[in-house]
N, C-alpha and C. Protein backbone atom coordinates (compact mmCIF):
# COMPACT_ATOMS: atom_id res chain seq x y z
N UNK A 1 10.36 18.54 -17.64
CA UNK A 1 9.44 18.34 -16.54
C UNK A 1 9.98 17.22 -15.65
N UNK A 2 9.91 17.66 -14.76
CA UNK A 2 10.83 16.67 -13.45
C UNK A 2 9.56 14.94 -13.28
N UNK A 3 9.96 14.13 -13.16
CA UNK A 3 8.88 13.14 -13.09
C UNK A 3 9.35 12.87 -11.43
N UNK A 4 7.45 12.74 -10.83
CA UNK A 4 7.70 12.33 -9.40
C UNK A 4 8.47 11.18 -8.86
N UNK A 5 8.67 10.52 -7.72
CA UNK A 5 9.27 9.53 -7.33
C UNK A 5 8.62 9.10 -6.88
N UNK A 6 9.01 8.10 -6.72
CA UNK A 6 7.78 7.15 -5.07
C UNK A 6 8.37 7.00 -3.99
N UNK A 7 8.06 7.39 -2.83
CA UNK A 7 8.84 7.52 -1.78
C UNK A 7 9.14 6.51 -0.82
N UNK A 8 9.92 6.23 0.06
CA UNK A 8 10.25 4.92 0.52
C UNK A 8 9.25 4.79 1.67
N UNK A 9 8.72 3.32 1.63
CA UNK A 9 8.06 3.18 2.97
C UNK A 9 8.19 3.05 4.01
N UNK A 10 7.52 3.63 5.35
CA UNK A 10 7.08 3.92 6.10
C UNK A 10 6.87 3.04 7.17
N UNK A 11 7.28 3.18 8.59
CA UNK A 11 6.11 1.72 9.29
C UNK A 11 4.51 2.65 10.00
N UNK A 12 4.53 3.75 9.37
CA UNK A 12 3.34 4.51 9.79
C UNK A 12 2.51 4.68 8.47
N UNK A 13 2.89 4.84 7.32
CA UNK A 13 2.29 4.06 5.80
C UNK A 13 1.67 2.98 6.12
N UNK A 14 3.03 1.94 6.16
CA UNK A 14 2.63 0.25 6.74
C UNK A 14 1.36 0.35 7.17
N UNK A 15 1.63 0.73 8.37
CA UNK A 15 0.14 0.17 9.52
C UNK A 15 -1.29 1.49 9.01
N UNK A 16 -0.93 2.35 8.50
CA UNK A 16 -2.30 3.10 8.18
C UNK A 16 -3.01 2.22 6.55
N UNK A 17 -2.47 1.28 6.00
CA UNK A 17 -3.32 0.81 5.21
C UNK A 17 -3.84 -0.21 5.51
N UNK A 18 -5.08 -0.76 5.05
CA UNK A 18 -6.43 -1.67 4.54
C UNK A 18 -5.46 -3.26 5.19
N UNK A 19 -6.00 -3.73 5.67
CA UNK A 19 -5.30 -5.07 5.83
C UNK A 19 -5.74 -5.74 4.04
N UNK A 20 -6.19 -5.94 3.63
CA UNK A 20 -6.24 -6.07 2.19
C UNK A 20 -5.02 -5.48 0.99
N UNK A 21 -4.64 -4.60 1.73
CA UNK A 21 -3.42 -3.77 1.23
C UNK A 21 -2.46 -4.42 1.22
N UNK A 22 -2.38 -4.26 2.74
CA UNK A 22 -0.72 -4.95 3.22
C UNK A 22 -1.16 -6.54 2.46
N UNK A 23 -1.71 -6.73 2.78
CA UNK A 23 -1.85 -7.99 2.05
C UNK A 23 -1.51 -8.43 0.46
N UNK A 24 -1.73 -7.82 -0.56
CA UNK A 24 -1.90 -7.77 -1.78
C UNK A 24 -0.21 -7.23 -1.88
N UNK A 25 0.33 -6.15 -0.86
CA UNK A 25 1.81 -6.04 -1.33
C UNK A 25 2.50 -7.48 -0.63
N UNK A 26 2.06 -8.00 0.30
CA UNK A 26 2.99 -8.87 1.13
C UNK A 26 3.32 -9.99 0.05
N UNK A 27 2.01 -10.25 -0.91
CA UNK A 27 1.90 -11.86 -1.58
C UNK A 27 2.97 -11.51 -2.71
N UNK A 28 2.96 -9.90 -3.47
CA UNK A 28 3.85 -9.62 -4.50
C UNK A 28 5.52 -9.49 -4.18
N UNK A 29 5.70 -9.55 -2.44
CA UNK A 29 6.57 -9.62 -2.41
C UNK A 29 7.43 -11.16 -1.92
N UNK A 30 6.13 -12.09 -1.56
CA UNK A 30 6.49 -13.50 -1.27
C UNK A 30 5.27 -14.19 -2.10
N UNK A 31 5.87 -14.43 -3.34
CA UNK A 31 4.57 -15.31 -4.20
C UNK A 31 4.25 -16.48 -3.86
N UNK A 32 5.27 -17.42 -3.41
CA UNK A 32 5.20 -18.95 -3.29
C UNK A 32 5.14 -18.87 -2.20
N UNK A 33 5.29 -18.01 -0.61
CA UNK A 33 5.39 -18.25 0.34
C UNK A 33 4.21 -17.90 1.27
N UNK A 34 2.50 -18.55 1.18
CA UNK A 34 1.40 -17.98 1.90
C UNK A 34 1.36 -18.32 3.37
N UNK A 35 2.62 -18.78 3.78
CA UNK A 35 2.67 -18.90 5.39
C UNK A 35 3.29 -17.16 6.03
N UNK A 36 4.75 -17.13 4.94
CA UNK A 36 5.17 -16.10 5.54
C UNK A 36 4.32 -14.70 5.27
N UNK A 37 3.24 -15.09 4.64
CA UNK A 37 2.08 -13.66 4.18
C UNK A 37 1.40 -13.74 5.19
N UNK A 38 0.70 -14.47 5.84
CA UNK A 38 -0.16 -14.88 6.93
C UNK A 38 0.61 -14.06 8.38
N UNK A 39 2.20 -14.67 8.32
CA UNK A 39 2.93 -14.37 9.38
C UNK A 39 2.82 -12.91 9.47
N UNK A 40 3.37 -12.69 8.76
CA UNK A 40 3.38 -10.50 8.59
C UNK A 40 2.44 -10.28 8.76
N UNK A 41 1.30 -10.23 8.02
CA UNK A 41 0.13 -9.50 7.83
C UNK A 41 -0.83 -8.77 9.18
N UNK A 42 -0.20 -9.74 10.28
CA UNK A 42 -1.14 -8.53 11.52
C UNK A 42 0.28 -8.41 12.51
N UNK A 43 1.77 -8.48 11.48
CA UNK A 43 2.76 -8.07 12.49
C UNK A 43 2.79 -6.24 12.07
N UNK A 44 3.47 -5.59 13.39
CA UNK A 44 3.83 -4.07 12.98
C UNK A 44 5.43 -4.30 13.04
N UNK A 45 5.93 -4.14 12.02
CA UNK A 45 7.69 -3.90 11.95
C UNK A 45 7.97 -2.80 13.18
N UNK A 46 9.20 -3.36 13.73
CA UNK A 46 10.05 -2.39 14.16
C UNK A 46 11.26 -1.80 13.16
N UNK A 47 11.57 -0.67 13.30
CA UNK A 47 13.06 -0.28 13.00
C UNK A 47 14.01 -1.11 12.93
N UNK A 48 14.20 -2.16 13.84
CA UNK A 48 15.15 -3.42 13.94
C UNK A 48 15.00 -3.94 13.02
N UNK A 49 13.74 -4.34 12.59
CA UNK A 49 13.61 -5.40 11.76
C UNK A 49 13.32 -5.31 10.08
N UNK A 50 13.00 -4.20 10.40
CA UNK A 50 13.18 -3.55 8.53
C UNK A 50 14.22 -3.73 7.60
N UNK A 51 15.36 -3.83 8.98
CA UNK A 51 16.62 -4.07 8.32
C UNK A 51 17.27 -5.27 8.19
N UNK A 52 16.82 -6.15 8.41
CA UNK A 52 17.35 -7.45 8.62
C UNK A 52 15.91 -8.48 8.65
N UNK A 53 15.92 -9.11 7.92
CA UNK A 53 14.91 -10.50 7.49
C UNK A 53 13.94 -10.23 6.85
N UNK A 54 12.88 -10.88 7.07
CA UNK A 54 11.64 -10.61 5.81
C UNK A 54 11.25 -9.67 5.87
N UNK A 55 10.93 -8.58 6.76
CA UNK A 55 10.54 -7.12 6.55
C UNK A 55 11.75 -6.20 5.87
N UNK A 56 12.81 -6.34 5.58
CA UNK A 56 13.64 -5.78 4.88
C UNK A 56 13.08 -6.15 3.16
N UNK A 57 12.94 -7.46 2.99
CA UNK A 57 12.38 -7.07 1.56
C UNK A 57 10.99 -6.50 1.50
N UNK A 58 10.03 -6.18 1.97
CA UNK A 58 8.73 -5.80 1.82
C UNK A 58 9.64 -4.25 1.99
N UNK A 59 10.33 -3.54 3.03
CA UNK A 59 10.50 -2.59 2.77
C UNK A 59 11.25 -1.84 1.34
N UNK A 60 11.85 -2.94 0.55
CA UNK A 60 12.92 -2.42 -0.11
C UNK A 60 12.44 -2.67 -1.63
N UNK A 61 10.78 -3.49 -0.93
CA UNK A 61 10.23 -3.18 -2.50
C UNK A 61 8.97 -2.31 -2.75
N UNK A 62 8.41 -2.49 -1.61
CA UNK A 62 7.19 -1.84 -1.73
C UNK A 62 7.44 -0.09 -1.37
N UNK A 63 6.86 0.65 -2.08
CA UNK A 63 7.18 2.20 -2.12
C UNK A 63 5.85 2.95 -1.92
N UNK A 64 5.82 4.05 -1.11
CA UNK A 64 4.46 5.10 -1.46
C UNK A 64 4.52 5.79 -2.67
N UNK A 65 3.18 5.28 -3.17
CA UNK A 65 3.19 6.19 -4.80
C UNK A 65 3.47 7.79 -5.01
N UNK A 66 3.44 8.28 -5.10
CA UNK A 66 4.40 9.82 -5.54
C UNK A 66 3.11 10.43 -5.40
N UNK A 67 1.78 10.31 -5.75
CA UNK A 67 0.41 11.02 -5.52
C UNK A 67 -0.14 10.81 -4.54
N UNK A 68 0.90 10.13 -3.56
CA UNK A 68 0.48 10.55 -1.82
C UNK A 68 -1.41 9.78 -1.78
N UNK A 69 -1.64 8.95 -2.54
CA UNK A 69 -2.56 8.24 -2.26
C UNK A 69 -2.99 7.23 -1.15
N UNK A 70 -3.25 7.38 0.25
CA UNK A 70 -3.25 6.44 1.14
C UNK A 70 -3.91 5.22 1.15
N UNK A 71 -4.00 4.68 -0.22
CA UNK A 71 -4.69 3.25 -0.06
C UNK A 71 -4.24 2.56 -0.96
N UNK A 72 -2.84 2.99 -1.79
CA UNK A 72 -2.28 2.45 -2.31
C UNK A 72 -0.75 2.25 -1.82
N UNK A 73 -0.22 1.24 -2.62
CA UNK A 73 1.18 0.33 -2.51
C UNK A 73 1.92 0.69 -3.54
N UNK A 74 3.31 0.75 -3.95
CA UNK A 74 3.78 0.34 -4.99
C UNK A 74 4.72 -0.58 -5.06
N UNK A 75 4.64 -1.11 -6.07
CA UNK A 75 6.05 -2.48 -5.88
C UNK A 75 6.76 -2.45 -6.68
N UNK A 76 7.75 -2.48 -6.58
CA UNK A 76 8.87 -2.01 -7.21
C UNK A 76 9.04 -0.99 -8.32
N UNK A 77 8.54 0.14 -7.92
CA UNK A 77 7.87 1.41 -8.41
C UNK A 77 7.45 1.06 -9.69
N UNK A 78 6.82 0.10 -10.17
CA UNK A 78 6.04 -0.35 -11.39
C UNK A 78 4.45 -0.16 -11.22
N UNK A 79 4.29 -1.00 -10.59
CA UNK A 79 2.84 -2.02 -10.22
C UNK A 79 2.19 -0.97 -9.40
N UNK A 80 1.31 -0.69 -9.52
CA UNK A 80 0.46 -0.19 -8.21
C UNK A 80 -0.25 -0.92 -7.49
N UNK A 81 -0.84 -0.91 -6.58
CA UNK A 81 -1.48 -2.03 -5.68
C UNK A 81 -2.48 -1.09 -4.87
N UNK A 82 -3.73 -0.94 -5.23
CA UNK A 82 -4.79 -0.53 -4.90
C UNK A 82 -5.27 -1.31 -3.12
């Protein structure tokens, strides 16, 4: 039996979840850092920037869960994040 994947995120994922969302993935992906959580949290990534600086790690950890659930996160395809 094939096991699903989690698919890579999105900046249309991104912005369709819960500011509580993005939030709860932003802190798992900067624990010690609640300025740069604050900073992101009402930014929308561009394409530019996914790839280069702090939105490159939120993209490269946080994943859409494989059950296409829109109000969830995953982080580092472990954790789910409701």
């Amino acid at each position: 039996m094939a096991k699903n994947k989690n698919k890579k995120l999105t900046i249309k994922y991104w912005c369709s979840l819960s500011r509580g969302s993005r939030e709860r993935a932003l802190k798992f992906c900067f624990p010690i850092s609640p300025s740069i959580v604050e900073m992101l949290l009402d930014e929308t990534p561009t394409k530019f920037e996914i790839k280069e600086g702090f939105w490159s790690v939120v993209f490269k950890r946080i994943t859409i869960p494989a059950d296409n659930r829109f109000y969830k996160t995953c982080y580092m395809n472990q954790t789910y994040l409701a």
